[in-house]
Protein backbone atom coordinates (compact mmCIF):
# COMPACT_ATOMS: atom_id res chain seq x y z
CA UNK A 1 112.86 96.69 108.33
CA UNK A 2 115.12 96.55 111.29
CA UNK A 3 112.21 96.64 113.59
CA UNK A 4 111.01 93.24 111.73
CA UNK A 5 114.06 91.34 111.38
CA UNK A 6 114.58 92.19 115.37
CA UNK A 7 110.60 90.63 116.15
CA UNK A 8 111.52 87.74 114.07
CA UNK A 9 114.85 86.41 115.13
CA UNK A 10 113.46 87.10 118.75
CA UNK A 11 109.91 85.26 117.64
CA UNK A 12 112.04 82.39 116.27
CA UNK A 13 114.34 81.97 119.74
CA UNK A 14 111.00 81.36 122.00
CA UNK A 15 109.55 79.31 119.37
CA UNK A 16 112.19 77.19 119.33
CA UNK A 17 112.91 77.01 123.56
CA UNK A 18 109.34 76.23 123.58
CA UNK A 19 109.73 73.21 121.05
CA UNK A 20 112.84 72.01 123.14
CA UNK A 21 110.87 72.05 126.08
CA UNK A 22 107.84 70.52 125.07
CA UNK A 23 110.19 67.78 123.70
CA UNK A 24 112.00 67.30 126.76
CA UNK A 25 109.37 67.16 129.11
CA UNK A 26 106.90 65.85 126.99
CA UNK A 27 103.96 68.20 128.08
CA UNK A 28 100.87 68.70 125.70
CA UNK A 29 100.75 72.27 127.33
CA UNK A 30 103.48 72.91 129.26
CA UNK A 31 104.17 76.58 130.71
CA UNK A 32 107.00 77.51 128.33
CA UNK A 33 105.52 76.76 125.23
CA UNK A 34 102.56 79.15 126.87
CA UNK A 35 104.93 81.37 127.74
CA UNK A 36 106.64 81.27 124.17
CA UNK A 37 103.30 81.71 122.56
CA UNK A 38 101.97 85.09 125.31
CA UNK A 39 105.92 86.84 124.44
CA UNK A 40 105.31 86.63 120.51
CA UNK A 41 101.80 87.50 121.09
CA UNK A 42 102.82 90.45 123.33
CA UNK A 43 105.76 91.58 120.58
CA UNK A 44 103.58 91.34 117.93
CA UNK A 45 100.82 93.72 119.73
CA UNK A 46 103.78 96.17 120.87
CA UNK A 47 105.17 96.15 117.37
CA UNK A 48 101.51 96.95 116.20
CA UNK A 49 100.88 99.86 118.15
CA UNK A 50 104.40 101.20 117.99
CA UNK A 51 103.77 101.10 113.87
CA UNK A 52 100.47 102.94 114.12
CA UNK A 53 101.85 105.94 116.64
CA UNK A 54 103.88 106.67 113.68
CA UNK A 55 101.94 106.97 111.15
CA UNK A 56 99.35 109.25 113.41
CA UNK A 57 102.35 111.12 114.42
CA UNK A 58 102.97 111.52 110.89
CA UNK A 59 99.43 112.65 109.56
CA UNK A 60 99.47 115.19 112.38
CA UNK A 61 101.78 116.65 110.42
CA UNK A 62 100.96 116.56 107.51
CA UNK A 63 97.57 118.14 107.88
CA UNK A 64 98.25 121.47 108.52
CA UNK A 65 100.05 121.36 104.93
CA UNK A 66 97.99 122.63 101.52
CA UNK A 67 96.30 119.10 99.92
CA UNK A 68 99.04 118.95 97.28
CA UNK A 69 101.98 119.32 99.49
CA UNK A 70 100.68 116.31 101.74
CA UNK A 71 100.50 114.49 98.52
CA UNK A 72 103.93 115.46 97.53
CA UNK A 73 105.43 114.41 100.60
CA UNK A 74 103.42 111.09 100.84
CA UNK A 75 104.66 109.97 97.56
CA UNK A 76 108.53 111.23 98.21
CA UNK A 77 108.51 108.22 100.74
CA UNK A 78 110.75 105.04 100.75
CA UNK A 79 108.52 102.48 102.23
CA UNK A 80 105.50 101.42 100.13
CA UNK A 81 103.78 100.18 103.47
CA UNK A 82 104.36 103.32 104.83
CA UNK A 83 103.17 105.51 102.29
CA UNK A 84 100.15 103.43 102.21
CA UNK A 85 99.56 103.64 105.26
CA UNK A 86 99.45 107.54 105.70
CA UNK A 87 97.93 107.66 102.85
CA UNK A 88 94.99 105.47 104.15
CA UNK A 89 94.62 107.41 107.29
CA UNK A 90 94.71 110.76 105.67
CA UNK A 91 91.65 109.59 103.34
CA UNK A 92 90.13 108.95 106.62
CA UNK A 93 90.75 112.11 108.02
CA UNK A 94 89.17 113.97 105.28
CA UNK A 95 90.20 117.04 103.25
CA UNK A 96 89.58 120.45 102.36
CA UNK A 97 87.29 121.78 99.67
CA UNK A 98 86.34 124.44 97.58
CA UNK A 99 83.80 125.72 95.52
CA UNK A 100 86.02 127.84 93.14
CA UNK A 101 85.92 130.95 95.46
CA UNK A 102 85.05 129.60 99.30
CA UNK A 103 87.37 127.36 100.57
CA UNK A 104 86.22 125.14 103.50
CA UNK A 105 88.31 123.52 106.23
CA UNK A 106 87.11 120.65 108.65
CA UNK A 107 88.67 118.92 111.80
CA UNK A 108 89.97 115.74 111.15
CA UNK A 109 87.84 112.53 111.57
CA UNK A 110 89.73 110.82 113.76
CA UNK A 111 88.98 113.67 116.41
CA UNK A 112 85.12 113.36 115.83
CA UNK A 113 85.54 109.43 116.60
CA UNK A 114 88.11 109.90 119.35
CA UNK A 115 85.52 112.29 121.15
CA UNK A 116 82.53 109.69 120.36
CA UNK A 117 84.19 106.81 122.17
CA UNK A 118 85.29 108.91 125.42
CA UNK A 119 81.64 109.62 125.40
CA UNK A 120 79.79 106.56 125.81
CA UNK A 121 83.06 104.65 127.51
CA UNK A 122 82.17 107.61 130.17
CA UNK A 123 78.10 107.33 129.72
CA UNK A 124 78.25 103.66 130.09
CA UNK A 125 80.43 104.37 133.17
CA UNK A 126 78.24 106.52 134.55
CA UNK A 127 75.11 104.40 134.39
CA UNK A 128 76.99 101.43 135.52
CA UNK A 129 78.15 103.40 138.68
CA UNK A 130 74.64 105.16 139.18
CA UNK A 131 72.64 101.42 138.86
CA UNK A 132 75.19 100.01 141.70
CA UNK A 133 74.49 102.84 143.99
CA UNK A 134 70.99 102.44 143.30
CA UNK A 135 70.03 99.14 143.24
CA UNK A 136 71.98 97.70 145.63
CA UNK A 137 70.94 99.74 148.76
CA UNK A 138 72.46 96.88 151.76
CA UNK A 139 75.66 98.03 150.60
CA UNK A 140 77.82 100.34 152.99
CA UNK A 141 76.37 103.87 152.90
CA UNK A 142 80.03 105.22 152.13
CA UNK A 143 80.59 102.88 149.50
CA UNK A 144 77.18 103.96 147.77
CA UNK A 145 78.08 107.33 148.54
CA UNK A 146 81.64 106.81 146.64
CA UNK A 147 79.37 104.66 143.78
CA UNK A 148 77.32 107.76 143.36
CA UNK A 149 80.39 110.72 142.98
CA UNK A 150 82.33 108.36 140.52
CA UNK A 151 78.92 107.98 138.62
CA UNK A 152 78.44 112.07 138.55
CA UNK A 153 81.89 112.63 137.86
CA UNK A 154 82.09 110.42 135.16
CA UNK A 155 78.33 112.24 133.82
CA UNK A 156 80.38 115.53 133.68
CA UNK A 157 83.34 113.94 132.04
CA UNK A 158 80.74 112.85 129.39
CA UNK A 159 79.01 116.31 128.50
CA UNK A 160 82.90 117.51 128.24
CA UNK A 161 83.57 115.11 125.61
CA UNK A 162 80.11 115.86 123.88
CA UNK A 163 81.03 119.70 123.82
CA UNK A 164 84.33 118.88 122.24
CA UNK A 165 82.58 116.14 119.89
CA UNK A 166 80.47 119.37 118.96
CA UNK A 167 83.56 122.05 118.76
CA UNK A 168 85.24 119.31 116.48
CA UNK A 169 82.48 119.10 113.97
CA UNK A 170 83.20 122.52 113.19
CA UNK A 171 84.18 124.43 110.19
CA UNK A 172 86.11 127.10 108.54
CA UNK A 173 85.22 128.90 105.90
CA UNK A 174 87.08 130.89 103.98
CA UNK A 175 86.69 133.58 100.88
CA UNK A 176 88.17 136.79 99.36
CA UNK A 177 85.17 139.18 101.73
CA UNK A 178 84.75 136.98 104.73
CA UNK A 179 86.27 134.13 107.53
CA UNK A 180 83.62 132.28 108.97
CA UNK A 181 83.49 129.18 111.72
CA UNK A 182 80.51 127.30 110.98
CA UNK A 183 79.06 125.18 113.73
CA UNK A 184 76.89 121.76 113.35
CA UNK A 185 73.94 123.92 113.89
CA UNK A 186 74.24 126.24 111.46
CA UNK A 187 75.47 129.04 113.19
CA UNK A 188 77.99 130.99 111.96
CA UNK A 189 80.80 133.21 113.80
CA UNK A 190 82.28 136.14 110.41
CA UNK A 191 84.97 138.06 110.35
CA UNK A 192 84.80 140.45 107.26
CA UNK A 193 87.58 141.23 105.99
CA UNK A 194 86.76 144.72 105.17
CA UNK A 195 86.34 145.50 108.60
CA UNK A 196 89.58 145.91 109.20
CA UNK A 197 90.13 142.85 110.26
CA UNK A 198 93.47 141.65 112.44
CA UNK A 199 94.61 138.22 113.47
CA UNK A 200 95.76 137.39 117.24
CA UNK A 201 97.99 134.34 118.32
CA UNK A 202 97.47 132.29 121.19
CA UNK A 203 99.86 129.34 121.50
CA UNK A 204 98.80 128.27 124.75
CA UNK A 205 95.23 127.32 123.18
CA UNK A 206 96.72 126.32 119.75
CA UNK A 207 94.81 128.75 117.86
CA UNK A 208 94.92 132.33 116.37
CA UNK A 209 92.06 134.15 116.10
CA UNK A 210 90.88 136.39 113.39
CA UNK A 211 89.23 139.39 115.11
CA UNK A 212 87.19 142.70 113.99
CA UNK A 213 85.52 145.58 116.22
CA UNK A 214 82.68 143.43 116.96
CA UNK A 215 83.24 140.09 116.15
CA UNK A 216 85.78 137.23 116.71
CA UNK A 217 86.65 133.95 114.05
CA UNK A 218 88.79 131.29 116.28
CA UNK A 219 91.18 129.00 113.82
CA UNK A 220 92.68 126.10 115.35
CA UNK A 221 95.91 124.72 114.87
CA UNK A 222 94.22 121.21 114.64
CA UNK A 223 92.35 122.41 111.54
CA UNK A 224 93.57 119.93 108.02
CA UNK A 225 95.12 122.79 105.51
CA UNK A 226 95.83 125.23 108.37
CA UNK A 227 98.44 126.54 106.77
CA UNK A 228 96.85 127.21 103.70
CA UNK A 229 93.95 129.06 105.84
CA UNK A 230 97.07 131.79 107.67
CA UNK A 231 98.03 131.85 103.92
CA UNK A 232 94.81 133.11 102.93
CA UNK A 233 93.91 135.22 105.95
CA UNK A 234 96.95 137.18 105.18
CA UNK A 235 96.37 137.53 101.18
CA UNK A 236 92.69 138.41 101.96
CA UNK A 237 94.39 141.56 104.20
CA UNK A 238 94.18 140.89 108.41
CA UNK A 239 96.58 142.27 109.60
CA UNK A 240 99.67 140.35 111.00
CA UNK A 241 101.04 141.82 113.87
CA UNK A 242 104.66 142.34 114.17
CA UNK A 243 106.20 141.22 117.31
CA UNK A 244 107.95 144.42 119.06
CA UNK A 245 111.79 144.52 119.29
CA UNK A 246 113.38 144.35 122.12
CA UNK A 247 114.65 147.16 123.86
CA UNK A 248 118.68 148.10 123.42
C-alpha cells in the first residue's frame, strides 16, 4: 500500500510539471511532458517487476511445504492481491499427486519454461551468429572468426539448457517399498527401501540423495512438496545419518 501511494503522489508531481510546462511554453510535444510521460512509464515497469520478484520469492518457498500447508499459509495472508497472486502462480507451478499409495513429485513449471526460453533465445543466437559468419564472407577474417566462436559458444550454451530442460521434467516417486526418479523417457533410477537404504546430503548441489549398495535416487531441493518427500524417506526407513560430535 505504501509502495502505491509513494508511485502515485510521485506519478501525480510529473504529471502536473509536465502540464505547467506544456502551458507555459505552449508545445504540442514538448520534452518535459515526454519526459513526464517515460518517468511514470519507467515507475510503473519498476513497480511491476519489483511486485512479481515477490511473489516468486514467495512460491519458492512455499513449495517445498506439504500441499495443505501452502494452502494454509496462502490463505493466513493480509492482502487479497497478494494471496491471489501466489495463489495464481502456484496453480501454475503444479502440484503433487497421489494415487492412494505412490506419491509423485514434479519440478515446478516455471523451471520447464525458464529452461525453454534460454534455449531458443541461445539457438536463435547461434544461427544468427553462424549465418553472419557465413554469408557474409568480404567481412574481416577476424571478425568472421569472432562471428563463428560466439555462434558455437552460444550452440553449447543451448544443449546446456536442453539437458536441464530434460533434468527438470523429471520426477519423484515415492511409496512404502521403493524411491524412484523417473525421467521423460521412461527410465527410472529405484532405491528400495528394503535394501537398506541410507540418505546422503549435499548442500552444495541442493540435493540429498537416497542411496543403496548398487543404486543411487537424487532428490532435489527444487522439487514442490520436498519436504513432505524427506518426511517420507525417513518413515519408509533410510537411514538419516547423524552428524558426529565434535571432539572435547
Amino acid at each position: 500500500m505504501g509502495e502505491l501511494r509513494s508511485f502515485s503522489v510521485t506519478a501525480a508531481l510529473i504529471l502536473l510539471a509536465g502540464l505547467a510546462a506544456h502551458r507555459a511554453f505552449g508545445v504540442a510535444a514538448d520534452p518535459f511532458t515526454g519526459l513526464a510521460i517515460f518517468t511514470v512509464a519507467h515507475r510503473t515497469w519498476l513497480a511491476y517487476r519489483r511486485r512479481q520478484a515477490g511473489v516468486r520469492r514467495a512460491v519458492a518457498e512455499l513449495r517445498a511445504y506439504a500441499v495443505e500447508d501452502r494452502l494454509r499459509i496462502v490463505d493466513s495472508l493480509d492482502s487479497d492481491e497478494l494471496r491471489k497472486a501466489i495463489a495464481a502462480e502456484m496453480l501454475r507451478d503444479g502440484a503433487e499427486t497421489s494415487d492412494g499409495v505412490t506419491e509423485t513429485f514434479p519440478f515446478p513449471e516455471v523451471l520447464r519454461r525458464r529452461a525453454n526460453r534460454r534455449y531458443w533465445r541461445d539457438w536463435l543466437g547461434a544461427g544468427v551468429a553462424i549465418l553472419v559468419a557465413a554469408l557474409y564472407p568480404s567481412i574481416n577474417p577476424i571478425w568472421r572468426a569472432l562471428w563463428l566462436a560466439v555462434g558455437l559458444i552460444l550452440l553449447v550454451r543451448a544443449r546446456r539448457f536442453d539437458r536441464w530442460h530434460t533434468a527438470v521434467s523429471s520426477f519423484v516417486e515415492i511409496n512404502p517399498y521403493r524411491i524412484s526418479l523417473v525421467w521423460p523417457t521412461g527410465a527410472r533410477e529405484t532405491v528400495s527401501f528394503a535394501d537398506g537404504a541410507w540418505c546422503e546430503d549435499s548442500p552444495d548441489q541442493r540435493m540429498f540423495f537416497v542411496r543403496s549398495r548398487d543404486a543411487a535416487v537424487a532428490v532435489s531441493y527444487s522439487l514442490i512438496g520436498f519436504n513432505r518427500i524427506a518426511e517420507l524417506v525417513e518413515k519408509y526407513g533410510a537411514r538419516i545419518p547423524i552428524p558426529d560430535a565434535p571432539a572435547s
